[in-house]
N, C-alpha and C. Protein backbone atom coordinates (compact mmCIF):
# COMPACT_ATOMS: atom_id res chain seq x y z
N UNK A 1 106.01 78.16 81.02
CA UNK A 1 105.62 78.38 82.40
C UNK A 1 104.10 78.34 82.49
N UNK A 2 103.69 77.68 83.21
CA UNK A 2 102.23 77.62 83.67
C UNK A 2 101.62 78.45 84.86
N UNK A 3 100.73 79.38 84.79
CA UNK A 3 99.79 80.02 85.56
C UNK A 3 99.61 79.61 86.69
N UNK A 4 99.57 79.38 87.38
CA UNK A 4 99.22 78.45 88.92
C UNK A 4 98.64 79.43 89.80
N UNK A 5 97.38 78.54 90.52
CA UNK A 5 96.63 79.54 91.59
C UNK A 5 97.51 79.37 92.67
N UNK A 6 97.12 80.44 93.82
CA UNK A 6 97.30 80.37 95.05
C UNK A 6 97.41 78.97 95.93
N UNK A 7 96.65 78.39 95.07
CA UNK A 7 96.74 76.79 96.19
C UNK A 7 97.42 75.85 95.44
N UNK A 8 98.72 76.36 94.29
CA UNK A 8 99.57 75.49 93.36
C UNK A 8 98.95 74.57 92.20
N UNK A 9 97.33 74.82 91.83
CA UNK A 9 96.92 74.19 91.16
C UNK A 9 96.52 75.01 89.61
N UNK A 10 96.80 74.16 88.84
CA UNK A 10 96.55 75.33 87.52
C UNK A 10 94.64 75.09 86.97
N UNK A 11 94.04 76.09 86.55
CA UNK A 11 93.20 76.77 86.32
C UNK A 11 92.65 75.63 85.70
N UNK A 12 93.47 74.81 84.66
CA UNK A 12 92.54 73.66 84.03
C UNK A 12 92.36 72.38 84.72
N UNK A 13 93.18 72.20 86.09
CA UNK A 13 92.91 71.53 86.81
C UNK A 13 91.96 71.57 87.56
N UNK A 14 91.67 72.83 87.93
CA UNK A 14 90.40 73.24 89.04
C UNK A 14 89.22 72.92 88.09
N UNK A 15 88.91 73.29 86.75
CA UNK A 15 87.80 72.73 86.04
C UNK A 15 87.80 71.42 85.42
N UNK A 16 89.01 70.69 85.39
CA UNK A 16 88.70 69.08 84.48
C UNK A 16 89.12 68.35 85.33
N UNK A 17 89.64 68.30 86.28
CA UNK A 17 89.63 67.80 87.41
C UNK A 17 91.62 66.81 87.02
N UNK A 18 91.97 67.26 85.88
CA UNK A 18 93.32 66.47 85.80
C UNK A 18 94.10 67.82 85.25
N UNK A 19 95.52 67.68 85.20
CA UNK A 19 96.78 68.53 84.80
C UNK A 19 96.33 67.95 82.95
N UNK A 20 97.14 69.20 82.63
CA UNK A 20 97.04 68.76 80.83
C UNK A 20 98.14 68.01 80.34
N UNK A 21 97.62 67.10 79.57
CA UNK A 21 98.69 66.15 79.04
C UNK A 21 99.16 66.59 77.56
N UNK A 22 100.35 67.19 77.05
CA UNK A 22 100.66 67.42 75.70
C UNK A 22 100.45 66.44 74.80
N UNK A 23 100.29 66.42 73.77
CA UNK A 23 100.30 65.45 72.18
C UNK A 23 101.55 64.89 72.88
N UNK A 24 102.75 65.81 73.13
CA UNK A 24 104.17 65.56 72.58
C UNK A 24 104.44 64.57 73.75
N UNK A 25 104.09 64.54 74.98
CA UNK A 25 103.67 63.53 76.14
C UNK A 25 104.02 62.27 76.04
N UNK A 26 102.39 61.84 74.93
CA UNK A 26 102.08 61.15 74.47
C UNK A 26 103.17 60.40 73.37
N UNK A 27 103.85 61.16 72.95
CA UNK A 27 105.17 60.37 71.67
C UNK A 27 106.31 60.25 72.30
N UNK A 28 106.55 60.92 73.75
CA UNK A 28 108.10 60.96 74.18
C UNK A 28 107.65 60.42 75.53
N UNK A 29 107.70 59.40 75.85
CA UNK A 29 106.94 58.84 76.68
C UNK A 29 107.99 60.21 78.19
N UNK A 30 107.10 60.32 79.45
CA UNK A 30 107.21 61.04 80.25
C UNK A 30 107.41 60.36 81.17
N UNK A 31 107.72 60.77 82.67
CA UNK A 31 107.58 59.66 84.13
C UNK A 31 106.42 59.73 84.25
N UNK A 32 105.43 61.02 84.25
CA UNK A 32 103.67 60.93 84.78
C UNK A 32 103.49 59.73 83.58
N UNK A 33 103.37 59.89 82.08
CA UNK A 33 102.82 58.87 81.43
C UNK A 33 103.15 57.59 81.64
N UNK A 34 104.40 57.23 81.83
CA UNK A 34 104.75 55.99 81.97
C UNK A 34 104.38 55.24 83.26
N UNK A 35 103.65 56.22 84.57
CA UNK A 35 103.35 55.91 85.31
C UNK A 35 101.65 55.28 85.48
N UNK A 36 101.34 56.53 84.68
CA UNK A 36 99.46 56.09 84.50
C UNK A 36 99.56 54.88 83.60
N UNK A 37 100.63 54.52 82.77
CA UNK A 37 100.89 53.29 81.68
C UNK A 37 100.58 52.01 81.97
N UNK A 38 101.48 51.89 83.62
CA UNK A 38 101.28 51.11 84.15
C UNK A 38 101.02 50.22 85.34
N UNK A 39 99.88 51.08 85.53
CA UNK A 39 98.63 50.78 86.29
C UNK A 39 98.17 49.62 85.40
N UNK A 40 97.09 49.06 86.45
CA UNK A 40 96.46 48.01 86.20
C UNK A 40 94.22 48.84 85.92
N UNK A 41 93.47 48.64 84.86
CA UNK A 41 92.36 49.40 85.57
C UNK A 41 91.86 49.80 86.15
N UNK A 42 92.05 48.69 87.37
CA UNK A 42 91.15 49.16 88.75
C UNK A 42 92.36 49.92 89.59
N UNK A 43 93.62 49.81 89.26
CA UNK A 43 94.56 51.05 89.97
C UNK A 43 94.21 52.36 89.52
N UNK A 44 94.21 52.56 87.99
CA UNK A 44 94.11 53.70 87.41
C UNK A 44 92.78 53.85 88.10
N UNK A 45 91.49 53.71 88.19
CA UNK A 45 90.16 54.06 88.73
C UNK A 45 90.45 54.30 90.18
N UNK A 46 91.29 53.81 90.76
CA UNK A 46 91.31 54.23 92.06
C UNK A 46 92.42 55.82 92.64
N UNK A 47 93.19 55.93 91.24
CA UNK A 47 94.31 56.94 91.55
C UNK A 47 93.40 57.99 90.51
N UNK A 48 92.05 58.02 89.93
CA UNK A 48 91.11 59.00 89.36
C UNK A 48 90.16 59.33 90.44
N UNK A 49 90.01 58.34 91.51
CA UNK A 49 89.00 58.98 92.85
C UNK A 49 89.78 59.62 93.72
N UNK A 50 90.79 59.18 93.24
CA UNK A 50 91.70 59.90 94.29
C UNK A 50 92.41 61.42 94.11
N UNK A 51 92.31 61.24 92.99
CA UNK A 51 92.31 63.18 92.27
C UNK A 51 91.21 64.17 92.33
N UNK A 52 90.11 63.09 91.88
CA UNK A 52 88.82 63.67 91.96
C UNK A 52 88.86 64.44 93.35
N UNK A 53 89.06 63.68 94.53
CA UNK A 53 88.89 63.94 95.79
C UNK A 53 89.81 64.76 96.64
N UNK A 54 90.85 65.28 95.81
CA UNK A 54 92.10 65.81 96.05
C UNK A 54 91.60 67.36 95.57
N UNK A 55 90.98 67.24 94.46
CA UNK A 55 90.52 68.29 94.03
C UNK A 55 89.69 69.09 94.46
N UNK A 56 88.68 68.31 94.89
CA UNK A 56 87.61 69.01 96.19
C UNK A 56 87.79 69.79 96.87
N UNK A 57 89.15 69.69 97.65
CA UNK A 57 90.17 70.05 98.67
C UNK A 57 91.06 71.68 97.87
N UNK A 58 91.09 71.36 97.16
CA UNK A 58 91.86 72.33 96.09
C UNK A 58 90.85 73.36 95.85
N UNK A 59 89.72 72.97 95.19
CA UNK A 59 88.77 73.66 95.30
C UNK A 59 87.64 74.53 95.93
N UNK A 60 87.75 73.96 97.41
CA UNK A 60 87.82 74.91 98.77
C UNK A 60 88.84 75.17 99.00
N UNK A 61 89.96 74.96 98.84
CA UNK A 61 91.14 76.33 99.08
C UNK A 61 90.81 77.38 98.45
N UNK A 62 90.71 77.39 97.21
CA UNK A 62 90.98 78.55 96.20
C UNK A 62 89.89 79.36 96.53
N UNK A 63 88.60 78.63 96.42
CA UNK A 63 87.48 78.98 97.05
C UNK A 63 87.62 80.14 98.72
N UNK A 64 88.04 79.38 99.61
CA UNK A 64 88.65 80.21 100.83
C UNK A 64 89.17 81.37 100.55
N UNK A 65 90.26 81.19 99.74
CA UNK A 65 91.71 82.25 99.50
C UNK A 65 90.90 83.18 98.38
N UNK A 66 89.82 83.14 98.02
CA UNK A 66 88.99 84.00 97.23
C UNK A 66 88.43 85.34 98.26
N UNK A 67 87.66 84.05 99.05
CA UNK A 67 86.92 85.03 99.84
C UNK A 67 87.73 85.49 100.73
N UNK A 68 88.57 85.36 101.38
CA UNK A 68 89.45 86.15 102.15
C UNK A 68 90.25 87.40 101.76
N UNK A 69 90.48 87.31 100.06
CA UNK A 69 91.33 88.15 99.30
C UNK A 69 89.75 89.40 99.03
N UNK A 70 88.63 89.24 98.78
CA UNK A 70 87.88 90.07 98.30
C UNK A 70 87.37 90.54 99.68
N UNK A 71 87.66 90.37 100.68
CA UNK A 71 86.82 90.78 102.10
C UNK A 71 87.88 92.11 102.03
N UNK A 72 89.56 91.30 102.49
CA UNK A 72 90.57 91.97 102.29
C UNK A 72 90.31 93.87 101.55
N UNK A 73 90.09 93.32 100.38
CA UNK A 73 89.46 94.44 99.26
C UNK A 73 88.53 95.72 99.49
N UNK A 74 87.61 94.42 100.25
CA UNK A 74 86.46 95.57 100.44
C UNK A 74 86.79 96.06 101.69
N UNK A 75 87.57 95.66 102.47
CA UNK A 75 87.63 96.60 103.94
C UNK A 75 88.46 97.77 103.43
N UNK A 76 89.98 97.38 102.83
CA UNK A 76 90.20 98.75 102.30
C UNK A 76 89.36 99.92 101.63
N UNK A 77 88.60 99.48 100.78
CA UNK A 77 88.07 100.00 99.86
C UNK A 77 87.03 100.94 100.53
N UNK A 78 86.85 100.54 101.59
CA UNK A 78 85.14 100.88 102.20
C UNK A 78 86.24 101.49 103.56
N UNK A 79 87.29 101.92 103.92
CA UNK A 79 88.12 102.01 104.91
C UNK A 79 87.68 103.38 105.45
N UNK A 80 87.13 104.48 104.29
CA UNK A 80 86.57 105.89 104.58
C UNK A 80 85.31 106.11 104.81
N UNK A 81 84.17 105.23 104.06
CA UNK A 81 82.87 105.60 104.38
C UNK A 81 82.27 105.26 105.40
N UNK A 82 81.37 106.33 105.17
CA UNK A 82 80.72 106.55 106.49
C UNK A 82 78.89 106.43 106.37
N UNK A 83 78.53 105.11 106.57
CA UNK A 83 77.50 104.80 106.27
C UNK A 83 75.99 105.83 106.88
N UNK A 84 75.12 106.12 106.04
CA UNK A 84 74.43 107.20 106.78
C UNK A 84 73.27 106.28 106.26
N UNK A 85 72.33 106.39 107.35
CA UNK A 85 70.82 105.72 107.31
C UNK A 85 69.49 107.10 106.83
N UNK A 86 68.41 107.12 106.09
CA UNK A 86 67.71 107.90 106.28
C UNK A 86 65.86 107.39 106.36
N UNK A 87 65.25 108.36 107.01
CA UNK A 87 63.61 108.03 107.51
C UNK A 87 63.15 108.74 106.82
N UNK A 88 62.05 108.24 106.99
CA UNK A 88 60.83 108.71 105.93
C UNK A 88 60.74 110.26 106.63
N UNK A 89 60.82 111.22 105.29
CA UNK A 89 60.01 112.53 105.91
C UNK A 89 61.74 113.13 106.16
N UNK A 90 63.07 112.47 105.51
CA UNK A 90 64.20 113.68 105.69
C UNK A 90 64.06 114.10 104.67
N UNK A 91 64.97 115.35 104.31
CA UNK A 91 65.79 115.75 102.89
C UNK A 91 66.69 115.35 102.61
N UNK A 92 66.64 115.03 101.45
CA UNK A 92 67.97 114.86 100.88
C UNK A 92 68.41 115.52 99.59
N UNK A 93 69.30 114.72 99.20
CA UNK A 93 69.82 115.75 97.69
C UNK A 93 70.24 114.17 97.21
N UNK A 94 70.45 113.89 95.79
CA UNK A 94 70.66 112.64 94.74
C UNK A 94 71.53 113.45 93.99
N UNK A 95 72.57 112.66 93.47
CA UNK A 95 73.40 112.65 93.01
C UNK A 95 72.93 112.51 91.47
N UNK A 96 73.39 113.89 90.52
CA UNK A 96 73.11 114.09 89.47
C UNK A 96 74.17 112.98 88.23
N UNK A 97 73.37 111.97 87.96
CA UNK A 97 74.45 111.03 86.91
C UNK A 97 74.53 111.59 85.73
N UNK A 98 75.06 111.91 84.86
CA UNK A 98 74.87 111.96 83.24
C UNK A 98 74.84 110.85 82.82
N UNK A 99 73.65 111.13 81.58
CA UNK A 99 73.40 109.48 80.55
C UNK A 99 74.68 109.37 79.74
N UNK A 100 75.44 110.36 79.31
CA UNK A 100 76.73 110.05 78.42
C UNK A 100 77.78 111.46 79.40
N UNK A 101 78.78 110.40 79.69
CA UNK A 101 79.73 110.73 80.82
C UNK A 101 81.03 111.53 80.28
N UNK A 102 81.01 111.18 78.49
CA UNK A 102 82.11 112.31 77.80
C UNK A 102 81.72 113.41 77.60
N UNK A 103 80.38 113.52 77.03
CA UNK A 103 79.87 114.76 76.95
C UNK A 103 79.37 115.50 77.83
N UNK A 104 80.28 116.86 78.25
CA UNK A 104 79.47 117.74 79.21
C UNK A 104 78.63 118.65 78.69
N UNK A 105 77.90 118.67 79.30
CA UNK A 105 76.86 119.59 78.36
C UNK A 105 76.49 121.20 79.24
N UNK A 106 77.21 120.84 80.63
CA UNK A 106 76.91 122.42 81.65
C UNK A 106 78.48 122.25 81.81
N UNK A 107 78.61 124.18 82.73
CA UNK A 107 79.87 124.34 83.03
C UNK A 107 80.40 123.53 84.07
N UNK A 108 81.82 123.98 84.46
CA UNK A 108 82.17 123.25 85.58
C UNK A 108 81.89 123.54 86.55
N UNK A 109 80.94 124.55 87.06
CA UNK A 109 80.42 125.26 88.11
C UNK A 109 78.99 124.63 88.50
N UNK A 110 78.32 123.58 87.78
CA UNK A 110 77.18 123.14 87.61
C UNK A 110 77.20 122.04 88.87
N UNK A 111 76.13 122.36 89.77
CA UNK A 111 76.48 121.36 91.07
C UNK A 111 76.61 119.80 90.39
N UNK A 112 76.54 119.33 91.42
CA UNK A 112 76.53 117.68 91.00
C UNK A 112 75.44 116.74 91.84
N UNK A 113 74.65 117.49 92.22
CA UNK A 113 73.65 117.00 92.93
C UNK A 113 72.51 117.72 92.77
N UNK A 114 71.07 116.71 92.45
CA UNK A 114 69.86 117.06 92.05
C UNK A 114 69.03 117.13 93.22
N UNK A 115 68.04 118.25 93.68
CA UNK A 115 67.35 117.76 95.14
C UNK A 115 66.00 119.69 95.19
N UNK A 116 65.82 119.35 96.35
CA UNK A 116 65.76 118.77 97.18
C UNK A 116 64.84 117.54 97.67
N UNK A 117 64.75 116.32 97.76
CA UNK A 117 63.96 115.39 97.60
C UNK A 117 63.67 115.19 99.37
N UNK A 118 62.01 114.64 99.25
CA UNK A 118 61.68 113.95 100.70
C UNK A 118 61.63 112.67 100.25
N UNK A 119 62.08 111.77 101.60
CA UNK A 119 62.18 110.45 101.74
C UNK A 119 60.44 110.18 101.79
N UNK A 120 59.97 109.08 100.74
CA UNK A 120 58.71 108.78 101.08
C UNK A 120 58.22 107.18 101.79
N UNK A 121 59.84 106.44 101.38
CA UNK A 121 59.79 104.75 101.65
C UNK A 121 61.25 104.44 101.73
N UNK A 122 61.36 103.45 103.06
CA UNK A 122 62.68 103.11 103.17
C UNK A 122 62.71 101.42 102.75
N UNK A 123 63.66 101.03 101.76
CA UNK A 123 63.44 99.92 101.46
C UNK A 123 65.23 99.26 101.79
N UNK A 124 65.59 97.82 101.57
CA UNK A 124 66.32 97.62 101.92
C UNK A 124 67.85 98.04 101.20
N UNK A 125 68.77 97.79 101.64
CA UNK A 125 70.23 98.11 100.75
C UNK A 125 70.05 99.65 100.35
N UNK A 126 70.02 100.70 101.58
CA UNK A 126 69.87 101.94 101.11
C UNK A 126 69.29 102.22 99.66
N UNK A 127 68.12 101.59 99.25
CA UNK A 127 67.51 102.11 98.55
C UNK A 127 66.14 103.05 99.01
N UNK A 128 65.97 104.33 98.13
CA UNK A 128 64.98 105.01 98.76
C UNK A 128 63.53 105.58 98.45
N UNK A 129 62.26 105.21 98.18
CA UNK A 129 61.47 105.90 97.40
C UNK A 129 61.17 107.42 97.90
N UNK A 130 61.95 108.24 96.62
CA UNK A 130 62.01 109.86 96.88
C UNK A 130 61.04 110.55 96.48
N UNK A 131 60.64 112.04 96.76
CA UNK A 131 59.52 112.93 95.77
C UNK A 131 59.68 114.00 95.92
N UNK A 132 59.97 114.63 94.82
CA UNK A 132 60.53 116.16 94.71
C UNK A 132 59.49 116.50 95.59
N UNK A 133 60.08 118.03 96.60
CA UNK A 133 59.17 118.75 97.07
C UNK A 133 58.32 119.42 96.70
N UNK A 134 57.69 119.19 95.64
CA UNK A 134 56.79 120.01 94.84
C UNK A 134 55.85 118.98 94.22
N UNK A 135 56.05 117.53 94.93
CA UNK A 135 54.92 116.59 94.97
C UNK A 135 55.49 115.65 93.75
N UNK A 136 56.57 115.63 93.13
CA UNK A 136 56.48 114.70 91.71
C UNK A 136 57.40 113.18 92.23
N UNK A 137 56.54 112.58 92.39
CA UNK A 137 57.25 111.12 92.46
C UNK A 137 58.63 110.54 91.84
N UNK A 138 59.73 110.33 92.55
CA UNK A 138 61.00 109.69 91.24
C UNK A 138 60.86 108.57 91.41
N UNK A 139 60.57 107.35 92.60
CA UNK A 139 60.91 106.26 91.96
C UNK A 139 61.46 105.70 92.99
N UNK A 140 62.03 104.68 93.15
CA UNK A 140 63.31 103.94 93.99
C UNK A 140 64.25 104.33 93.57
N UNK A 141 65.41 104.71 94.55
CA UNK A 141 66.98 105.28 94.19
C UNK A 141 67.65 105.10 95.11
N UNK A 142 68.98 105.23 94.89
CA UNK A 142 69.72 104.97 95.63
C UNK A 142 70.00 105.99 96.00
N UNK A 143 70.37 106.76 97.37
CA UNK A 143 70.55 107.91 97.53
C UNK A 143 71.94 108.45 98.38
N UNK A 144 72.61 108.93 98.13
CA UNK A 144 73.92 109.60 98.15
C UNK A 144 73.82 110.44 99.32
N UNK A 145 74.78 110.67 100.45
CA UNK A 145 74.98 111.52 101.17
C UNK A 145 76.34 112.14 101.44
């Protein structure tokens, strides 16, 4: 059984632009082989532009049915949040990451958020340049609400 995408074409077709032909094909003659057999050159060259160009077609499908399936994705995915904007001069609080995520090293009572930080620069894709209130610069971050 062969793999086949969404638009009925298999995976090595979308990159070599032809279906795979077995060794065993080749010794037990087939209807596809016996068909490419006997072509004439300039038939066979014309039924290879014509795959080529078939493929194109195949290849914006899958292409399409990609992006439609990952939009799909992300609307669920994103179905709860609630996007929050912030200006220079709010508070906020950042979300405390650990560098190694097996090892806990505080209790379970240990917040999960580092702060209180002022907004000093709003840059694009909710990124934020923050600075502890006690004047110490962090950096660009992404900041959590």
């Amino acid at each position: 059984m062969t793999h086949r995408t969404p638009t009925q074409a298999t995976p090595y077709s979308l990159v070599y632009g032809v279906e795979v032909v077995l060794p065993l094909e080749s010794q037990i003659p087939s209807l596809r082989m016996a068909i490419q057999e006997g072509l004439t050159e300039e038939e066979n060259a014309k039924l290879r532009l014509q795959e080529l160009e078939a493929l194109d077609d195949i290849g914006l499908k899958a292409q399409q049915h990609l992006e439609c399936y990952q939009a799909r994705l992300s609307k669920a995915f994103n179905k709860k949040v609630r996007p929050r904007f912030f200006q220079t001069g709010d508070l906020v609080l950042a979300l405390r990451r650990p560098i190694i995520t097996t090892h806990k090293t505080k209790g379970k009572f240990t917040s999960k958020w580092d702060g209180s930080y002022i907004i000093q620069e709003v840059y694009t894709n909710s990124a934020y340049l923050i600075m502890a209130e006690k004047g110490l610069k962090i950096g660009p971050s992404m900041v959590n609400s």
